[in-house]
N, C-alpha and C. Protein backbone atom coordinates (compact mmCIF):
# COMPACT_ATOMS: atom_id res chain seq x y z
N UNK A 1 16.85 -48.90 15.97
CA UNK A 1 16.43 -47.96 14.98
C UNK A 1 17.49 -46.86 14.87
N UNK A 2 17.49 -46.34 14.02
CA UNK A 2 18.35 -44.76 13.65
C UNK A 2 17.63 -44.01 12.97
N UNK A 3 18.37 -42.42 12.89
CA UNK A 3 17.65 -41.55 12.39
C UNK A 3 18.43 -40.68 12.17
N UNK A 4 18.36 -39.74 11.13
CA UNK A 4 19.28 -39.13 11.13
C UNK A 4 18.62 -37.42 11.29
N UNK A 5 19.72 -35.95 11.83
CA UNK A 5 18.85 -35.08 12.06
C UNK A 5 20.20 -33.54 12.45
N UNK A 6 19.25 -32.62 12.45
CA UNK A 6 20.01 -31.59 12.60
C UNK A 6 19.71 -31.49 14.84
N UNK A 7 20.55 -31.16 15.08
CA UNK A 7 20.72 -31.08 16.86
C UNK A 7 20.27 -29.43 17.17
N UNK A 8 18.89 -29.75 17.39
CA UNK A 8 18.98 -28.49 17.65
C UNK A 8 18.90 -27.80 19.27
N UNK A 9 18.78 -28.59 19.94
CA UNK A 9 19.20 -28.53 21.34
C UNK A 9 19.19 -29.35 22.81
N UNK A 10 20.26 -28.98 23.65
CA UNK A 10 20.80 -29.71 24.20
C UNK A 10 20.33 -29.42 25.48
N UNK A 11 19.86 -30.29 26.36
CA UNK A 11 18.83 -29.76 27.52
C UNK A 11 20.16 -29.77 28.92
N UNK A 12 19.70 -29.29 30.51
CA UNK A 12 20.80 -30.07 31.09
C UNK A 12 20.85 -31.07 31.59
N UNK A 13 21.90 -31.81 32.48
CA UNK A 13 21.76 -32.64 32.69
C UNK A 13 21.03 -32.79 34.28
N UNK A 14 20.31 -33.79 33.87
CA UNK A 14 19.80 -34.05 35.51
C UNK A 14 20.08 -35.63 36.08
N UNK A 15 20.09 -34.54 37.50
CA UNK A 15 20.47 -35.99 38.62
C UNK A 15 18.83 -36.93 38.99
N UNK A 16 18.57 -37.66 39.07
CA UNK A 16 17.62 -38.55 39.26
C UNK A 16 18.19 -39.54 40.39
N UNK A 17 16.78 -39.71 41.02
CA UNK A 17 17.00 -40.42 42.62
C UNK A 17 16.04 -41.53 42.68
N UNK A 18 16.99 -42.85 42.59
CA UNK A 18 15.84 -44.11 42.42
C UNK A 18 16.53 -44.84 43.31
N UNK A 19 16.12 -46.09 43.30
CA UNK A 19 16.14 -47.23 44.81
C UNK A 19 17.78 -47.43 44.03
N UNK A 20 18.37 -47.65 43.14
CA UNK A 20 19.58 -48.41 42.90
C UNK A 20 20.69 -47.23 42.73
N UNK A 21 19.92 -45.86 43.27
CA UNK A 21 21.33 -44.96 43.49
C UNK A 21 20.79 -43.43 42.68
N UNK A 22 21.91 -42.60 42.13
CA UNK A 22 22.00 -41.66 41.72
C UNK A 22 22.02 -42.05 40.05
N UNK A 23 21.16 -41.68 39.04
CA UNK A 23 20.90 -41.86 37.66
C UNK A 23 21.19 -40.80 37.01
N UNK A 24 21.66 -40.22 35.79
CA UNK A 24 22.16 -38.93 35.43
C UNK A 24 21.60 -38.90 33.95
N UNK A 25 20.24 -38.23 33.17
CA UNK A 25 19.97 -38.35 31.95
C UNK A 25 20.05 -37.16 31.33
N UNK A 26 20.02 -36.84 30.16
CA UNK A 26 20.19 -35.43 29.62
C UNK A 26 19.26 -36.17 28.34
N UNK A 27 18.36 -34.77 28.22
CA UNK A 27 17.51 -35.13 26.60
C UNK A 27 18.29 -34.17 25.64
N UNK A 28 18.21 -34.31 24.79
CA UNK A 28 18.26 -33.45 23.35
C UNK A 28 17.29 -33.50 22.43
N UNK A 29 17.05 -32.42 21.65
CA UNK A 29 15.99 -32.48 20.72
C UNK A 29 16.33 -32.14 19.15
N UNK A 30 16.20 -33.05 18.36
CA UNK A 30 16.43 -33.27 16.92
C UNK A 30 15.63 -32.92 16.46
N UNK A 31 15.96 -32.31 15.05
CA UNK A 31 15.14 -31.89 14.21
C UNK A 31 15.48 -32.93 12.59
N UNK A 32 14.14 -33.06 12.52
CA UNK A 32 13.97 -34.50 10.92
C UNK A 32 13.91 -33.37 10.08
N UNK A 33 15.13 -33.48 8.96
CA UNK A 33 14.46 -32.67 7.40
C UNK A 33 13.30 -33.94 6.93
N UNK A 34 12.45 -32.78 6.48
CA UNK A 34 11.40 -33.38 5.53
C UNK A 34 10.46 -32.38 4.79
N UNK A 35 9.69 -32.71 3.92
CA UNK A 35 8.59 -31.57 3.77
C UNK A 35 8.03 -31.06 4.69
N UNK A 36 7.72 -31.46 6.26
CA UNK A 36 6.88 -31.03 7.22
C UNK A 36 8.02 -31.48 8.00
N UNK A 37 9.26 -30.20 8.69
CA UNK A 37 10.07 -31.03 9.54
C UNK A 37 8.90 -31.14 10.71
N UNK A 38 10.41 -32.58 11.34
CA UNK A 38 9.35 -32.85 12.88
C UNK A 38 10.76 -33.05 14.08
N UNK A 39 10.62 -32.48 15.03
CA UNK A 39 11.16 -32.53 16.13
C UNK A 39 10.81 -33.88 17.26
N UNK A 40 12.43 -34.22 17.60
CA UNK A 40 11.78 -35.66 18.35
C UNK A 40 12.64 -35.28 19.59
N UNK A 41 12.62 -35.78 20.52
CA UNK A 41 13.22 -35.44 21.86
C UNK A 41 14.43 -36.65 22.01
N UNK A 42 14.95 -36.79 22.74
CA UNK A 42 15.78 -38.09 22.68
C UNK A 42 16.55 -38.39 24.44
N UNK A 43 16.68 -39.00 24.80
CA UNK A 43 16.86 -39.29 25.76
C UNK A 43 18.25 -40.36 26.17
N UNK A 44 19.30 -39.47 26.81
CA UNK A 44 20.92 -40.10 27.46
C UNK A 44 20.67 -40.42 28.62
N UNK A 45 21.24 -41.60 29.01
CA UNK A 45 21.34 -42.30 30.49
C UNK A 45 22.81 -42.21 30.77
N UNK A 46 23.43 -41.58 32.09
CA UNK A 46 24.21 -41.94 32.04
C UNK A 46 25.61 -41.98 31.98
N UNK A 47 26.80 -43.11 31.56
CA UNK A 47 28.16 -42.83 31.14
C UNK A 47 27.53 -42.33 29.38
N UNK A 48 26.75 -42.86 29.02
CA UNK A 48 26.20 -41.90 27.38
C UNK A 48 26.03 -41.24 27.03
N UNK A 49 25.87 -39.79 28.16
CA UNK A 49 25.89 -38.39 28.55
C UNK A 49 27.22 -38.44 28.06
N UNK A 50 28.39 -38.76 28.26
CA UNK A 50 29.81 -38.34 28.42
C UNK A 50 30.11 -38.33 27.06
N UNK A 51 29.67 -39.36 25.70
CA UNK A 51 29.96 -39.63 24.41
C UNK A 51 29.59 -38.63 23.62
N UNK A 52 28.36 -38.16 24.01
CA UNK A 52 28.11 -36.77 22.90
C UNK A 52 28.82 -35.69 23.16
N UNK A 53 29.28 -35.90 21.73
CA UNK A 53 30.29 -34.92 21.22
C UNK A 53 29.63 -34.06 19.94
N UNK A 54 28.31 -33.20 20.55
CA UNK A 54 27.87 -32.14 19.38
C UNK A 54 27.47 -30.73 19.10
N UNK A 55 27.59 -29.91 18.59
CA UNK A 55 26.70 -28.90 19.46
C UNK A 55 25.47 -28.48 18.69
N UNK A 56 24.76 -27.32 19.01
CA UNK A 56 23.40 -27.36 17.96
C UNK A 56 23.75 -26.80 16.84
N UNK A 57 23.08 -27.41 15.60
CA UNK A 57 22.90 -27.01 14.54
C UNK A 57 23.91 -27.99 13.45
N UNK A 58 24.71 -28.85 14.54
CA UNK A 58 25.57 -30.81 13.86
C UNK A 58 24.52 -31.29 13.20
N UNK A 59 24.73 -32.29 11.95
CA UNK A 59 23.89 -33.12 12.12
C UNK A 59 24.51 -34.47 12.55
N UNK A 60 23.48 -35.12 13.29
CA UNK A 60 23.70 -36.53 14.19
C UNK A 60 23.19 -37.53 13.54
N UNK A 61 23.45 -38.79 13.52
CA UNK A 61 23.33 -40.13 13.11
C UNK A 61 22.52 -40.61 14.59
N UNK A 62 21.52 -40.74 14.78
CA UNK A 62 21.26 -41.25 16.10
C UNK A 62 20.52 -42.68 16.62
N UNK A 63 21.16 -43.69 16.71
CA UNK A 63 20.74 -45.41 17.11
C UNK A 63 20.11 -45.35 18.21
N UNK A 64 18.93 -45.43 18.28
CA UNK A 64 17.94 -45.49 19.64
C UNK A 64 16.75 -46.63 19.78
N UNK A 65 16.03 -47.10 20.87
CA UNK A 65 14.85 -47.76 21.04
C UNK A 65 13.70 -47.00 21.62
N UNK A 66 12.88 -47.44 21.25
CA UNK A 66 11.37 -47.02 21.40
C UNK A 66 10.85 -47.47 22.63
N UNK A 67 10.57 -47.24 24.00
CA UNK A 67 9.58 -48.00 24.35
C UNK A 67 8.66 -47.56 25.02
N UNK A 68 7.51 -47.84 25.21
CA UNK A 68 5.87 -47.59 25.97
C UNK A 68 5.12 -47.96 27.06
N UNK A 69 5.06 -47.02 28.10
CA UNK A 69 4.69 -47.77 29.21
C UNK A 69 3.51 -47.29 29.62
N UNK A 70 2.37 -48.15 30.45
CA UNK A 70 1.08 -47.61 30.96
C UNK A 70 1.17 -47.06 32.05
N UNK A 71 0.67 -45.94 32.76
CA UNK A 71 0.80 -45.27 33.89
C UNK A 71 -0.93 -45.15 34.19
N UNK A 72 -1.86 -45.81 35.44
CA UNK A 72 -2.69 -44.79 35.27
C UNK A 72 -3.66 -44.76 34.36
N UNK A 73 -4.22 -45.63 33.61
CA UNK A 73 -4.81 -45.33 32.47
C UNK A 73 -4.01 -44.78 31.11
N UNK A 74 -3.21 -44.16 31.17
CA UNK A 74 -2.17 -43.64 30.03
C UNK A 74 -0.98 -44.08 29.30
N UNK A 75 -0.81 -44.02 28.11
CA UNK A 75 0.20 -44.72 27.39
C UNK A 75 1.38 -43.44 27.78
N UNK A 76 2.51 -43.47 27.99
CA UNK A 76 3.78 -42.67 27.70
C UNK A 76 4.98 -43.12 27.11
N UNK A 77 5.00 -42.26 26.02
CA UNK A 77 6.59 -42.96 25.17
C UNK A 77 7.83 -42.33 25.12
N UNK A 78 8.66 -43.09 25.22
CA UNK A 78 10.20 -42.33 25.22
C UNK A 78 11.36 -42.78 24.17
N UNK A 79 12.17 -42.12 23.78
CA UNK A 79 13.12 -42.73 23.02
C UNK A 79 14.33 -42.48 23.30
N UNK A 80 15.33 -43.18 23.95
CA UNK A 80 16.14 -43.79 24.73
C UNK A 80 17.51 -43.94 23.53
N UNK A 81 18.33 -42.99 23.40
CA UNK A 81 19.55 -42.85 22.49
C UNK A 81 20.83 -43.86 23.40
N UNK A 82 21.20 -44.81 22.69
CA UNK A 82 22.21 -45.70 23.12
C UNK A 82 23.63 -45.17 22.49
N UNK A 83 23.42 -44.47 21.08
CA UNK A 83 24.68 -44.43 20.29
C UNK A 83 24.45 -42.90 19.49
N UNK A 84 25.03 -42.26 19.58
CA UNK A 84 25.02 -40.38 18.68
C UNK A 84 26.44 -40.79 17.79
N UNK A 85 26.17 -40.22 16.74
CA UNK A 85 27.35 -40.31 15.85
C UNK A 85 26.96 -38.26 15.43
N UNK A 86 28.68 -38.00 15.63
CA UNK A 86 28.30 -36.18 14.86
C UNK A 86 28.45 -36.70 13.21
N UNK A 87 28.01 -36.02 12.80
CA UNK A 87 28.00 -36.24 11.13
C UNK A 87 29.21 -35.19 10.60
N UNK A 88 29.23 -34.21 11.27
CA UNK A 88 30.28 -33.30 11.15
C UNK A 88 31.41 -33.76 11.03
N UNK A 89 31.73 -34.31 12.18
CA UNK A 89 33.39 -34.95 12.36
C UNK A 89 33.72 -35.74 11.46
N UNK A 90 32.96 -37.03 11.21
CA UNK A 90 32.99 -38.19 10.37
C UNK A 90 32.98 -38.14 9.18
N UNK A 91 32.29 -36.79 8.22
CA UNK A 91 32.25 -36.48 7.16
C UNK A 91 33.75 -36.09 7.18
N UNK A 92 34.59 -35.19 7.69
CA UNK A 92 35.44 -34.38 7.21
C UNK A 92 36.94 -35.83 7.60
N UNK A 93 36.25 -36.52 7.90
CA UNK A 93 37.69 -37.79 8.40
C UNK A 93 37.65 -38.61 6.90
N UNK A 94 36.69 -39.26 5.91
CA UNK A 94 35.81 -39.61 5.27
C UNK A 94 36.65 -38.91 3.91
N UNK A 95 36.70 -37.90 4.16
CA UNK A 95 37.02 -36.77 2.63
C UNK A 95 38.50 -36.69 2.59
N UNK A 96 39.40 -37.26 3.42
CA UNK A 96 40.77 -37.36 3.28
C UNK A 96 41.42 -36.97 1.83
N UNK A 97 42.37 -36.22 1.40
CA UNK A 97 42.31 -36.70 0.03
C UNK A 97 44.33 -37.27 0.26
N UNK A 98 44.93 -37.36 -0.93
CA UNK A 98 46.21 -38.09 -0.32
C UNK A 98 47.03 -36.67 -0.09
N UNK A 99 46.61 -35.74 -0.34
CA UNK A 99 47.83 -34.77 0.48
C UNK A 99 47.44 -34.85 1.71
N UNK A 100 46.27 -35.03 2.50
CA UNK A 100 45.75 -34.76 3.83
C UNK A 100 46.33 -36.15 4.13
N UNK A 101 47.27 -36.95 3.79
CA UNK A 101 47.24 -37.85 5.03
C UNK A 101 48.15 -37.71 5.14
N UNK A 102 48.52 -38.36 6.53
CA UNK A 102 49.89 -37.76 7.63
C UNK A 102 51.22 -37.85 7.28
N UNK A 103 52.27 -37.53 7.85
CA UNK A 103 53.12 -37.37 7.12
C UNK A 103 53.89 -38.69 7.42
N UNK A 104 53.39 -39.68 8.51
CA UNK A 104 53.94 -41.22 8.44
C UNK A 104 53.62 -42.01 7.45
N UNK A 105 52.78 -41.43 6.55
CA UNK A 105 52.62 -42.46 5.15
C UNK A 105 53.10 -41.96 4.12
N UNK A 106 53.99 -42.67 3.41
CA UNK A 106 54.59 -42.92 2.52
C UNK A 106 53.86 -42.75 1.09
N UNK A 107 52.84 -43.90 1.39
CA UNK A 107 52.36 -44.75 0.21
C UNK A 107 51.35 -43.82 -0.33
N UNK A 108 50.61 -43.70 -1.24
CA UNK A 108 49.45 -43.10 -1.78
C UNK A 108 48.45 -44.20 -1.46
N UNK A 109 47.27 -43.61 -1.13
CA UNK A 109 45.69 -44.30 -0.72
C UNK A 109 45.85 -45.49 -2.13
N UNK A 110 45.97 -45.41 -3.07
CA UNK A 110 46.11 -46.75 -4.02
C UNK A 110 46.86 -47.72 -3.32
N UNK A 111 48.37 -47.53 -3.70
CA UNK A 111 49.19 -48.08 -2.99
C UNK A 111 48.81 -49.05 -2.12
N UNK A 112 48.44 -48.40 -0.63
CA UNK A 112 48.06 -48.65 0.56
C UNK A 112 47.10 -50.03 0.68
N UNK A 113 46.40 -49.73 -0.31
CA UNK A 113 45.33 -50.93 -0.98
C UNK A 113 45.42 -52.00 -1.19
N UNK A 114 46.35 -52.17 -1.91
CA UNK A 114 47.35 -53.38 -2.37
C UNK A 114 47.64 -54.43 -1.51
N UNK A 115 46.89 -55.25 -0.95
CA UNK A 115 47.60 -56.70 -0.29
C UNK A 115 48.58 -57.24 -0.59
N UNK A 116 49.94 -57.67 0.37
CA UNK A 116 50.46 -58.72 -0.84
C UNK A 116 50.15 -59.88 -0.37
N UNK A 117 49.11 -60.22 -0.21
CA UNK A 117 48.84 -61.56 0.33
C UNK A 117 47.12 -62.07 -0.52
């Protein structure tokens, strides 16, 4: 699944102590535009801690799974972020125009286009 959202904050990170070692998760909490925004929590395991690159108030592209477990009589759900994209960065890479590209190209973005094959 994905979703897309404004970051509105970044929790810290914690160490977690289970039978297969030392676990490291950090949540963040997104905010959904909508008529009735809604706030969702989100949840990093991990070397996936190390990839977010955002701070609050980015908006994020965020690829995650859902899943539900019984505890006890009780349902508890979590949503488990595999992939954060900043929307920030990617927009402004995206909007290139041909003076913004580097000065190793020659060609104009048309040009460039051109296969000769």
């Amino acid at each position: 699944m994905e979703i897309e959202g404004k970051l509105l904050q970044l929790l810290p990170v914690q160490d977690i102590k289970s039978q297969k070692g030392v676990m490291r998760k950090m949540e963040f909490v997104l905010e959904i535009e909508s008529k009735f925004p809604k706030k969702l929590c989100f949840e990093l395991w991990n070397d996936k801690i190390d990839l977010m690159n955002a701070n609050p108030g980015n908006k994020l592209k965020v690829y995650f799974d859902v899943d539900s477990r019984e505890y006890n009589g009780k349902w508890y759900t979590k949503a488990t972020a595999w992939k954060v994209e900043n929307m920030e960065n990617s927009s402004s890479a995206q909007n290139m125009s041909n003076e913004e590209l580097p000065a190793t190209f020659s060609a104009s973005k048309e040009e460039m286009d051109d296969l000769p094959f």
